[in-house]
Protein backbone atom coordinates (compact mmCIF):
# COMPACT_ATOMS: atom_id res chain seq x y z
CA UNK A 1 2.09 7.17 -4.57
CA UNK A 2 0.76 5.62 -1.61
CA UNK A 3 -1.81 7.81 -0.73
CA UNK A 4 -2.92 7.23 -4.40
CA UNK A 5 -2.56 2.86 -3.90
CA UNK A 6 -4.73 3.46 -0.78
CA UNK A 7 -7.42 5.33 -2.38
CA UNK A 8 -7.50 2.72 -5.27
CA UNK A 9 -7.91 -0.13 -2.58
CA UNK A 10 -10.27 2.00 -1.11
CA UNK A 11 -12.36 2.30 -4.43
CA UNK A 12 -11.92 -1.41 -4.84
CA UNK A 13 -13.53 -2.31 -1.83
CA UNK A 14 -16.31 -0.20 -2.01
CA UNK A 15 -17.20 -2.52 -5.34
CA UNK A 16 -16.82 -5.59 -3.60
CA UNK A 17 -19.14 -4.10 -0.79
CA UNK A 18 -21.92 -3.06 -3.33
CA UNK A 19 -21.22 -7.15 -5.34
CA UNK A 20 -21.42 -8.81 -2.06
CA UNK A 21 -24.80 -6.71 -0.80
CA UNK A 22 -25.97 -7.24 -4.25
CA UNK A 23 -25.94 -11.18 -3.99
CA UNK A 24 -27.49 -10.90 -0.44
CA UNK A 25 -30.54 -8.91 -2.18
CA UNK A 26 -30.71 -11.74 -4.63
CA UNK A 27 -30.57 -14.16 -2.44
CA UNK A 28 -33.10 -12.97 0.35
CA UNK A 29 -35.60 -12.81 -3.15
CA UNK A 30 -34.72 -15.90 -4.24
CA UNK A 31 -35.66 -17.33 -0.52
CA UNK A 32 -39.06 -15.41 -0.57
CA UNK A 33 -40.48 -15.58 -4.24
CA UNK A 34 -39.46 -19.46 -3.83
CA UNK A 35 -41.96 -19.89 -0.75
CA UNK A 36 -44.49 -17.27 -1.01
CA UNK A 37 -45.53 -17.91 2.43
CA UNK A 38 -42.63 -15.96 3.85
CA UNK A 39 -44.16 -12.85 2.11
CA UNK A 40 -46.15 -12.66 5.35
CA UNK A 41 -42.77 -13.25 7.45
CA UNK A 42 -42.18 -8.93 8.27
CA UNK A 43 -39.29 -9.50 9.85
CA UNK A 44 -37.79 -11.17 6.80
CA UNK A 45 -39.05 -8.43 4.69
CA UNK A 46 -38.18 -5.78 6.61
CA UNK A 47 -34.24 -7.61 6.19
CA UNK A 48 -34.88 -7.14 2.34
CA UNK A 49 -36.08 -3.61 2.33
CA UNK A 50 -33.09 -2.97 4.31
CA UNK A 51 -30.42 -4.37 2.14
CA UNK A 52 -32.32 -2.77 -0.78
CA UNK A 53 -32.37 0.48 0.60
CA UNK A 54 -28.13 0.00 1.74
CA UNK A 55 -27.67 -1.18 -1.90
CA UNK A 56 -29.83 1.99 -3.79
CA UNK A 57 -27.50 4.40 -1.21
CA UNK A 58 -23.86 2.77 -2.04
CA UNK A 59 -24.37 2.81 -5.73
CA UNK A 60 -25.64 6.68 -5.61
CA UNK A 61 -22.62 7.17 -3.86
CA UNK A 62 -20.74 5.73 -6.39
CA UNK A 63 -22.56 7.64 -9.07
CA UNK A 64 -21.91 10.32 -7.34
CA UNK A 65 -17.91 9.65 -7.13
CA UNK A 66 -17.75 8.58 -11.14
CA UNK A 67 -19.13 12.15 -11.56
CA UNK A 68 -15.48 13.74 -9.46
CA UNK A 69 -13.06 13.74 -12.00
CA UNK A 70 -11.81 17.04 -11.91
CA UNK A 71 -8.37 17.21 -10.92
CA UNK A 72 -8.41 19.46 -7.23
CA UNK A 73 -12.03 17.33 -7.10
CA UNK A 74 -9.96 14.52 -4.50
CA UNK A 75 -8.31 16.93 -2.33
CA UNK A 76 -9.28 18.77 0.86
CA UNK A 77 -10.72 22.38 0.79
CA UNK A 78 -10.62 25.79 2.59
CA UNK A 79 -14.36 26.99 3.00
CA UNK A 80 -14.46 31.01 3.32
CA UNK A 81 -17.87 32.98 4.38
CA UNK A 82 -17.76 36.81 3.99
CA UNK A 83 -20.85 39.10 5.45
CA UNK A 84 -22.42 41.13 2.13
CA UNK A 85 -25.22 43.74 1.92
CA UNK A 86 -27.16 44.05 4.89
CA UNK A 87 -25.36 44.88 7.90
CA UNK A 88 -26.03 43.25 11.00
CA UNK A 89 -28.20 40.77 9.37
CA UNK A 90 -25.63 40.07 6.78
CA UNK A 91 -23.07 39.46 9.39
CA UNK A 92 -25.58 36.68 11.46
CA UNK A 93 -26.17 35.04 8.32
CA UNK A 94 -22.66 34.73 7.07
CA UNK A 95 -22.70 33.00 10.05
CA UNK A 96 -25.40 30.77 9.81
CA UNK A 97 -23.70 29.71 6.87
CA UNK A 98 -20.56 28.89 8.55
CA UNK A 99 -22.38 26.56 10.93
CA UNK A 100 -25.02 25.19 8.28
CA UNK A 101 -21.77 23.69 6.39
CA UNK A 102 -19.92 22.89 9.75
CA UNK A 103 -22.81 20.28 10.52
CA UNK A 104 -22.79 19.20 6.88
CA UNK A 105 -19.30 18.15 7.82
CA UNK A 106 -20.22 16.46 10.96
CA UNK A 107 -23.36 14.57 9.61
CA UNK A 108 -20.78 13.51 6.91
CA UNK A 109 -17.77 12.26 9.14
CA UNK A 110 -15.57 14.99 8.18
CA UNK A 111 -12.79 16.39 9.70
CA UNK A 112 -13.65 20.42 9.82
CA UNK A 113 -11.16 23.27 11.76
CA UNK A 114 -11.66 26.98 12.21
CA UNK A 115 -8.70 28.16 10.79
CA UNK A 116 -10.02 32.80 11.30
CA UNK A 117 -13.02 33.83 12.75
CA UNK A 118 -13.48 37.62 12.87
CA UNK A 119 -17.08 38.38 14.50
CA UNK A 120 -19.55 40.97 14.15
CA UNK A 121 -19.98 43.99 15.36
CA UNK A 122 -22.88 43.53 16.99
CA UNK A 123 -24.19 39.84 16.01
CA UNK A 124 -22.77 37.33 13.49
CA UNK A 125 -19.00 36.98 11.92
CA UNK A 126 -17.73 39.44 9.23
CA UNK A 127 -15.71 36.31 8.24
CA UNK A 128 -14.16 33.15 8.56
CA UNK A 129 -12.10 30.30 7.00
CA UNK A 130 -12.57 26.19 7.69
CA UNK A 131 -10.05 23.50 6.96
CA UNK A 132 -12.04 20.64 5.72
CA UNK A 133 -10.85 17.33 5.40
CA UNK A 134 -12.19 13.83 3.97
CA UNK A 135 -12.25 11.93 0.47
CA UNK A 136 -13.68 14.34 -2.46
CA UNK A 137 -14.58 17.47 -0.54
CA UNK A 138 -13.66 19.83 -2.72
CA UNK A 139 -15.09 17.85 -5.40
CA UNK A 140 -18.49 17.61 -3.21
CA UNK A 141 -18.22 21.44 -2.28
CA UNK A 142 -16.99 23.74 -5.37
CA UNK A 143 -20.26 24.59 -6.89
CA UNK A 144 -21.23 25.82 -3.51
CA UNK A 145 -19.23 28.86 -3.77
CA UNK A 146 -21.06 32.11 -4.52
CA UNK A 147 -23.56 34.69 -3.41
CA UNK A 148 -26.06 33.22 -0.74
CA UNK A 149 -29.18 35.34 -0.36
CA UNK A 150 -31.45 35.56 2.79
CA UNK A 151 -34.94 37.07 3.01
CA UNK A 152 -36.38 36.92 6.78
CA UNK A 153 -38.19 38.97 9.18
CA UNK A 154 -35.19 40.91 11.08
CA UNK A 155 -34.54 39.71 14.36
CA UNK A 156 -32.47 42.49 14.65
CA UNK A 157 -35.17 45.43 13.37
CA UNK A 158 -37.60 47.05 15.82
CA UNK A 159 -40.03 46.58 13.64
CA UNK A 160 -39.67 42.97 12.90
CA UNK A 161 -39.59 44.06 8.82
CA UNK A 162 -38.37 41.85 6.44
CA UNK A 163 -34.70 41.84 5.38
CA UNK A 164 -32.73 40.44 2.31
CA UNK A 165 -29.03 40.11 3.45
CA UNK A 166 -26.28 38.70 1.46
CA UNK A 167 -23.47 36.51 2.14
CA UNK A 168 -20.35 35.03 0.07
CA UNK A 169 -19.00 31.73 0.28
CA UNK A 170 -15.76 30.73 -1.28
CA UNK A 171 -14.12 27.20 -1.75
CA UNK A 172 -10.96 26.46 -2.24
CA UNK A 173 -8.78 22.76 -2.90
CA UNK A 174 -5.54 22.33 -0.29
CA UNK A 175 -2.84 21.27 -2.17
CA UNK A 176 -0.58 19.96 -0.36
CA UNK A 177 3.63 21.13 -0.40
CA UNK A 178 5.93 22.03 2.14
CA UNK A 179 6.14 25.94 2.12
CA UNK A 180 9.77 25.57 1.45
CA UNK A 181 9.59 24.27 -1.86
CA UNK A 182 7.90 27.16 -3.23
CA UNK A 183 9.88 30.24 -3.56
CA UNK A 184 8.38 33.64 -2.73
CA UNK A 185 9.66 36.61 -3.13
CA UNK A 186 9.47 38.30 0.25
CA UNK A 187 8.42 42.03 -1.38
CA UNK A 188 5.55 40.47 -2.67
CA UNK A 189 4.08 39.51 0.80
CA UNK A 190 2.60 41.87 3.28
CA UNK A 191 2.54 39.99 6.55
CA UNK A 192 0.13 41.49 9.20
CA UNK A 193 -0.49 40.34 12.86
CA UNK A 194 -2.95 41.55 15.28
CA UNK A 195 -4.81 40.27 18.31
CA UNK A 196 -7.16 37.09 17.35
CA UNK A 197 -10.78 36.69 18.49
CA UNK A 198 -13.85 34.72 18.42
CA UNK A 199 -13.92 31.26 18.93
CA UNK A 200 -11.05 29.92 20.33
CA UNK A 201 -10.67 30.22 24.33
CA UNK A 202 -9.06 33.11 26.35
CA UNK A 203 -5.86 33.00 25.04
CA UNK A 204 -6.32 34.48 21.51
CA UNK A 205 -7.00 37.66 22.89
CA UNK A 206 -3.77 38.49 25.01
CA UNK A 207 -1.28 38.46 22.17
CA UNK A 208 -0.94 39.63 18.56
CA UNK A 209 -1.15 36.21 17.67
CA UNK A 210 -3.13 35.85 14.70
CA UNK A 211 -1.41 36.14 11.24
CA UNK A 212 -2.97 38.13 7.74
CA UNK A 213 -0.45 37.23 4.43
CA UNK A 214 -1.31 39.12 1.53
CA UNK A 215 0.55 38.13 -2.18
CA UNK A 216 0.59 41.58 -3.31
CA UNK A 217 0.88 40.79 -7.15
CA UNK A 218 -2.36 38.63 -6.92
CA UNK A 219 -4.33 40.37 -4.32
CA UNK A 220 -4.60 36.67 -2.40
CA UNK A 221 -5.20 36.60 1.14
CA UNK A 222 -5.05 34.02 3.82
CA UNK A 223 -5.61 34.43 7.58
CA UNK A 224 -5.19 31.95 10.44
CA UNK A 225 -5.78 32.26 14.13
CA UNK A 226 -6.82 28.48 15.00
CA UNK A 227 -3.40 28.75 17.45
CA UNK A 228 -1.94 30.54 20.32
CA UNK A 229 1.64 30.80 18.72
CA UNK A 230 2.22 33.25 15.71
CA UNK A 231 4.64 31.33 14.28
CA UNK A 232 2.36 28.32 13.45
CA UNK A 233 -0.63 30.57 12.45
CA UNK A 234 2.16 31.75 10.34
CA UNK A 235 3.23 28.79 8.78
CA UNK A 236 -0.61 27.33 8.32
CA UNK A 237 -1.74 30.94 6.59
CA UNK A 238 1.75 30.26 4.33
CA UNK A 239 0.27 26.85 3.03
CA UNK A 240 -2.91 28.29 2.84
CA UNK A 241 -1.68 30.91 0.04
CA UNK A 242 1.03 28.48 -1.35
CA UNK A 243 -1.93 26.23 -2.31
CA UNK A 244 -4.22 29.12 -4.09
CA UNK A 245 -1.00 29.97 -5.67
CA UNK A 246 0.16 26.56 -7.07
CA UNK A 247 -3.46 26.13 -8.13
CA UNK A 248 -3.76 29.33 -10.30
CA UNK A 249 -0.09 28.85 -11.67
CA UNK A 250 -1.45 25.49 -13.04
CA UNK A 251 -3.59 27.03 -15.19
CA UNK A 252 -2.74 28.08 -18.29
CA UNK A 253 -5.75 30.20 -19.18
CA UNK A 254 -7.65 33.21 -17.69
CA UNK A 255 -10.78 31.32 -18.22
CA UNK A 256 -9.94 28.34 -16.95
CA UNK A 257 -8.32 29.95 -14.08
CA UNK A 258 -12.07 32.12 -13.78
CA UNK A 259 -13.73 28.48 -13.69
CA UNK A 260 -11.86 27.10 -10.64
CA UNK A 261 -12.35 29.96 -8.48
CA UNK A 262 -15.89 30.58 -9.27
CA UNK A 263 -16.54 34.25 -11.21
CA UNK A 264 -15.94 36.76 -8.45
CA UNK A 265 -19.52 38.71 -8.25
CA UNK A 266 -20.71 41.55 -6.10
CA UNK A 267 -21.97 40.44 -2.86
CA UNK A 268 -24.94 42.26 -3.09
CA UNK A 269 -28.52 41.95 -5.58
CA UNK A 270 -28.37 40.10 -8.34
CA UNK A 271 -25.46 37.92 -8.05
CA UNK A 272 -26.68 35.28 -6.04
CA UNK A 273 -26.59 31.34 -6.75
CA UNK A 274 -29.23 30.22 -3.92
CA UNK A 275 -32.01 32.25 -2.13
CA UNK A 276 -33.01 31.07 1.34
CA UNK A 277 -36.53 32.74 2.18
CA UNK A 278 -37.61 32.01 5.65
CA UNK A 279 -40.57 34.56 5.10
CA UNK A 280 -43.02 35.33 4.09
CA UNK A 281 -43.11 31.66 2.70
CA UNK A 282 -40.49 28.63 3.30
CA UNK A 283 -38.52 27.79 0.30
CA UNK A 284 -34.86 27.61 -0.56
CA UNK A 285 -33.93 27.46 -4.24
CA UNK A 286 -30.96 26.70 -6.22
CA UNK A 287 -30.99 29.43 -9.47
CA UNK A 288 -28.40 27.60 -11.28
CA UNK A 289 -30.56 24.00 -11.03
CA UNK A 290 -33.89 25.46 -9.47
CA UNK A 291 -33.86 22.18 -7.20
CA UNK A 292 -35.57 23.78 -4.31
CA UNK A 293 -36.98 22.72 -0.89
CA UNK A 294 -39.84 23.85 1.63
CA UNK A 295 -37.41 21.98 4.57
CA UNK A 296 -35.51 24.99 5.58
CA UNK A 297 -34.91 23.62 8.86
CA UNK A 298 -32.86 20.82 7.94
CA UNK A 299 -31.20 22.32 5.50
CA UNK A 300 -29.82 25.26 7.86
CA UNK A 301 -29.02 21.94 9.91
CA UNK A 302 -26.67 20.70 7.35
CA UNK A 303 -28.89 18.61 4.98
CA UNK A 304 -27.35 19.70 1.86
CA UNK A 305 -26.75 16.61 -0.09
CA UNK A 306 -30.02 17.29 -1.63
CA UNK A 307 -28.10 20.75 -3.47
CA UNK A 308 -24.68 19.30 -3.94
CA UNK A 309 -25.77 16.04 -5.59
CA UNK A 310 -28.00 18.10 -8.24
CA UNK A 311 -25.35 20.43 -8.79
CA UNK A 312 -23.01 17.69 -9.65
CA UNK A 313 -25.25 15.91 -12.03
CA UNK A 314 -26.44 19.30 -13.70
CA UNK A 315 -22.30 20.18 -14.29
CA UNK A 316 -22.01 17.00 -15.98
């Protein structure tokens, strides 16, 4: 209840923000078309391009907002990347992946934790799971889940030839419960521990600290290694599963059920939602909304809003 009053306070303000910038716009015009000799004042203009430009971005934002009403679209979400076809070169870009959202989130001002991070063999991650936090992420980040293709000249190839590699990102709402009020039966979990490593210091490597649960009926998995103590890798890979469990009991049908976890595809040719082609041209391309992009640079940086805000407006 109150973490629903706050976010309606929240909302509330953000109006008044957009009313009050709104009347300076009007005002600042009123001021200038009334003497046109401050049309040569720049400083004074420069003020009103400002505030127009402030205004045009907290509406879109709004826009954007009015366009979340699904009901995991307020929560918090578990981002997953998975290495596909293509080896080595799947494995580094599964990984580029991971860090092209992880700067999304900082650019953004969210809150973003490595919850497993299993690494290559050679280069690159074979997978890993973040714990994002902030108003509307999973809202902002649900159609992002899916088959990410990348064609580049092989950095890892003798030859330099061009590669295609595949990688899968999956997105998931947290919904938040205590693990005790959901009741599991313990012969339907397969609890594995083993010896963490990646990011994470020193420590993850000396004990069998990191914690695999599997729900056997479902086939779900969660995996968390972001501590040094079993017990609360334990208890954070628990929640994890409790939330993708709550989430599919919710739903009443398999299609609907289909719909919120995005169609499981082969992560491999032809399922792919977005191609990234670094050569022999620059171009990365939505197939679902072909909104595409020559700025691959930024976009690897975390400039996504470009991709999420036409995927929102082409779902609704």
């Amino acid at each position: 209840m109150f973490n629903t009053l706050s976010k309606k306070k929240k909302e509330l303000q953000e109006l008044h923000d957009i009313r009050a910038i709104e009347e300076d716009v009007l005002a600042l015009y009123e001021l200038i078309d009334a003497d046109g000799a401050l049309l040569g004042d720049e400083s004074l203009m420069k003020e009103h391009r400002e505030l127009v430009s402030c205004f045009s971005k907290k509406v879109t934002d709004l826009e954007l907002k009015s366009l979340l009403s699904g009901p995991y679209d307020d929560y918090n979400a578990f981002l997953s990347f998975y290495a596909g076809a293509g080896g080595t070169d799947a494995q580094d870009w599964a990984e580029m992946l991971c860090r092209m959202y992880m700067r999304w989130c900082e650019k953004k001002g969210f809150e973003c934790d490595i919850l497993e991070y299993t690494p290559g063999d050679e280069a690159g991650i074979k997978s890993a799971t973040l714990r994002i936090s902030g108003d509307y992420i999973f809202g902002f980040l649900k159609h992002e889940q899916g088959i990410h293709r990348l064609v580049r000249q092989s950095p890892y190839n003798a030859n330099n030839k061009r590669q295609t590699s595949f990688a899968a990102v999956e997105v998931f709402p947290q919904v938040d419960t205590d693990v005790g009020q959901v009741e599991l039966d313990t012969k339907d979990l397969k609890i594995d521990t083993y010896r963490a490593s990646g990011a994470g210091g020193q420590h993850v490597n000396k004990t069998d600290s990191a914690v695999r649960v599997t729900h056997l009926p479902t086939g779900l998995v969660a995996t968390c290694q972001s501590s040094r103590s079993q017990s609360s890798n334990k208890e954070s890979a628990m929640k994890m599963l409790i939330s993708r469990l709550i989430v599919l009991m919710k739903e009443q049908k398999k299609e609907e059920v289909s719909e919120l976890k995005g169609e499981q595809k082969e992560n491999a040719w032809g399922h792919q939602i977005r191609s990234y082609v670094l050569h022999p041209y620059k171009l990365i391309k939505d197939l679902r909304t072909n909104f595409e992009t020559s700025n691959v640079n930024t976009v690897l940086d975390g400039d996504l809003d470009a991709f999420i805000n036409s995927l929102l407006h082409y779902k609704a």
